[in-house]
Structure formats: structure tokens, C-alpha cells
C-alpha atoms as a PDB file:
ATOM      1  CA  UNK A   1     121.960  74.563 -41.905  1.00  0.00           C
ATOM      2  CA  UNK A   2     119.198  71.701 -42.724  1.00  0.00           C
ATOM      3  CA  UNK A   3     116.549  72.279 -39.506  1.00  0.00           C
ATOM      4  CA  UNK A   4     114.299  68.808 -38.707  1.00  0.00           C
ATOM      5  CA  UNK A   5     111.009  68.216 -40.331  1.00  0.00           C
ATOM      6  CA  UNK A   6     108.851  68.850 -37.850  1.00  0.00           C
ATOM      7  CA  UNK A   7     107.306  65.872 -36.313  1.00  0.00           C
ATOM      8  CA  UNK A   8     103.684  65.046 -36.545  1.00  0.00           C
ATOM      9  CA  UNK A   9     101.699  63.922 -33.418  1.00  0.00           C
ATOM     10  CA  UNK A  10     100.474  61.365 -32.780  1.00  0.00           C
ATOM     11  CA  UNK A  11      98.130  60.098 -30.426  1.00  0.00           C
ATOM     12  CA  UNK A  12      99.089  56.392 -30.296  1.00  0.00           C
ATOM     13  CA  UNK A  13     100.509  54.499 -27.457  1.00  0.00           C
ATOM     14  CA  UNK A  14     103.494  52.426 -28.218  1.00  0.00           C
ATOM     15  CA  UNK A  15     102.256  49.207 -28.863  1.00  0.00           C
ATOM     16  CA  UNK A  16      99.828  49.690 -31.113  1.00  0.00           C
ATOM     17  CA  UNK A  17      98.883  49.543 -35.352  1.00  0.00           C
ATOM     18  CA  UNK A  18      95.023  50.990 -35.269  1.00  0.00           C
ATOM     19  CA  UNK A  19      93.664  51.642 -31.869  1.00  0.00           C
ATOM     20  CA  UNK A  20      90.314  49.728 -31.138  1.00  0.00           C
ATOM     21  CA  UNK A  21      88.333  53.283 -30.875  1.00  0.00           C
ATOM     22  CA  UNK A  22      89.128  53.429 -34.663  1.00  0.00           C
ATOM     23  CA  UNK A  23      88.256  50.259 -35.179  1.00  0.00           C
ATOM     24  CA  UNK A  24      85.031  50.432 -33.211  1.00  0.00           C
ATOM     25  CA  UNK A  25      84.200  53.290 -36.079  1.00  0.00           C
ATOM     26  CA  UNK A  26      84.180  51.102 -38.893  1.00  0.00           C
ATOM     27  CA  UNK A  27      82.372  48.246 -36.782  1.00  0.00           C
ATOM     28  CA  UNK A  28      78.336  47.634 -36.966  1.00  0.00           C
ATOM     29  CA  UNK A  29      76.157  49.256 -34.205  1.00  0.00           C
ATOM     30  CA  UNK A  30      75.176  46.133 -33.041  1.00  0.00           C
ATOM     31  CA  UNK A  31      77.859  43.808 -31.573  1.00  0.00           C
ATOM     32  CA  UNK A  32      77.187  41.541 -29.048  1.00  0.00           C
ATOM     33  CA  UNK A  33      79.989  40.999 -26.975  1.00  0.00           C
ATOM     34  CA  UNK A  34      82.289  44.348 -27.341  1.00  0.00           C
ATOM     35  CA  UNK A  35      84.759  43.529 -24.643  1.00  0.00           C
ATOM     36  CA  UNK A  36      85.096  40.013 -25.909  1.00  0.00           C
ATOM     37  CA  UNK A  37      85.304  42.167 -29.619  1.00  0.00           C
ATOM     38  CA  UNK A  38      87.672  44.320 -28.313  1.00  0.00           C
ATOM     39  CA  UNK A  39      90.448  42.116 -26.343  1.00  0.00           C
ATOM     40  CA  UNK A  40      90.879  39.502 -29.458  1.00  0.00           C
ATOM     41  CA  UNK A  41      91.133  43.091 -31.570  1.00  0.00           C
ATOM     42  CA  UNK A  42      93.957  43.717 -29.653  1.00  0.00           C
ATOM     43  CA  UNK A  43      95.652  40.709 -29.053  1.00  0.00           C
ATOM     44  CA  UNK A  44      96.002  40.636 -32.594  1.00  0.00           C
ATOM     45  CA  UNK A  45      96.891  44.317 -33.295  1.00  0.00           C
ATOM     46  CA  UNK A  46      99.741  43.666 -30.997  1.00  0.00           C
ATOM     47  CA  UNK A  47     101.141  40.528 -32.734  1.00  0.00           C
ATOM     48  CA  UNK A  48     100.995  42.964 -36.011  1.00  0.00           C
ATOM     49  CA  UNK A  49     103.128  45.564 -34.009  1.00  0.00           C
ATOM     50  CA  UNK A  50     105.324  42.416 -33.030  1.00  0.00           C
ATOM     51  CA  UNK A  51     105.989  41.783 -36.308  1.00  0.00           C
ATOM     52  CA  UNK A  52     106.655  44.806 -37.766  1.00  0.00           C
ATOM     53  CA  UNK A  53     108.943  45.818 -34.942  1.00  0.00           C
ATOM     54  CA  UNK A  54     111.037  42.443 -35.233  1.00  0.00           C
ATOM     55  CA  UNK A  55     111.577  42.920 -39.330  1.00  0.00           C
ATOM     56  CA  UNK A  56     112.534  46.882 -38.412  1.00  0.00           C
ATOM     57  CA  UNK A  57     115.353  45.529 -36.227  1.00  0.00           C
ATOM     58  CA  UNK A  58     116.241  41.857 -37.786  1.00  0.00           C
ATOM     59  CA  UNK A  59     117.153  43.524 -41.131  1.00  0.00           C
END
């Protein structure tokens, strides 16, 4: 009998491509506006996750 791979973990919500806290990482020390940073970060993160979603299930 073939057992399951064992699944990794993961600690991403549903929704999402690269969190903003990794993001924040790779960002300079010294931005301005962080929440303004933040919510276009993931308004755009989610269209990606949109998008990727609607080719998994359109083809």
C-alpha cells in the first residue's frame, strides 16, 4: 500500500502569494508610510492569488 507524502505546513492564510511580514524583510528600514506600503502590497498580492486560482480551475 502507497501511504501519502506527508504534507508540509504552512503558515499562510488562504488568500495569499508572499505575506507582507516577508515582504517587509526584504523592504528598506526607512519607509514612510508602512500602512499605506502595506495595503497596496496586498491588494496586489491578492489579484496574483486571483489569477493563479482562476487558470488552476479554467484549464
Amino acid at each position: 500500500m502507497i501511504e501519502p507524502a506527508e504534507q508540509p505546513s504552512s503558515s499562510r492564510v488562504p488568500g495569499v502569494c508572499i505575506p507582507w511580514e516577508e515582504r517587509l524583510k526584504e523592504l528598506a528600514e526607512n519607509v514612510e508610510d508602512e500602512q499605506l506600503l502595506k495595503r497596496v502590497w496586498q491588494d496586489v498580492d491578492s489579484l496574483a492569488y486571483t489569477f493563479i486560482w482562476h487558470c488552476l480551475v479554467s484549464f
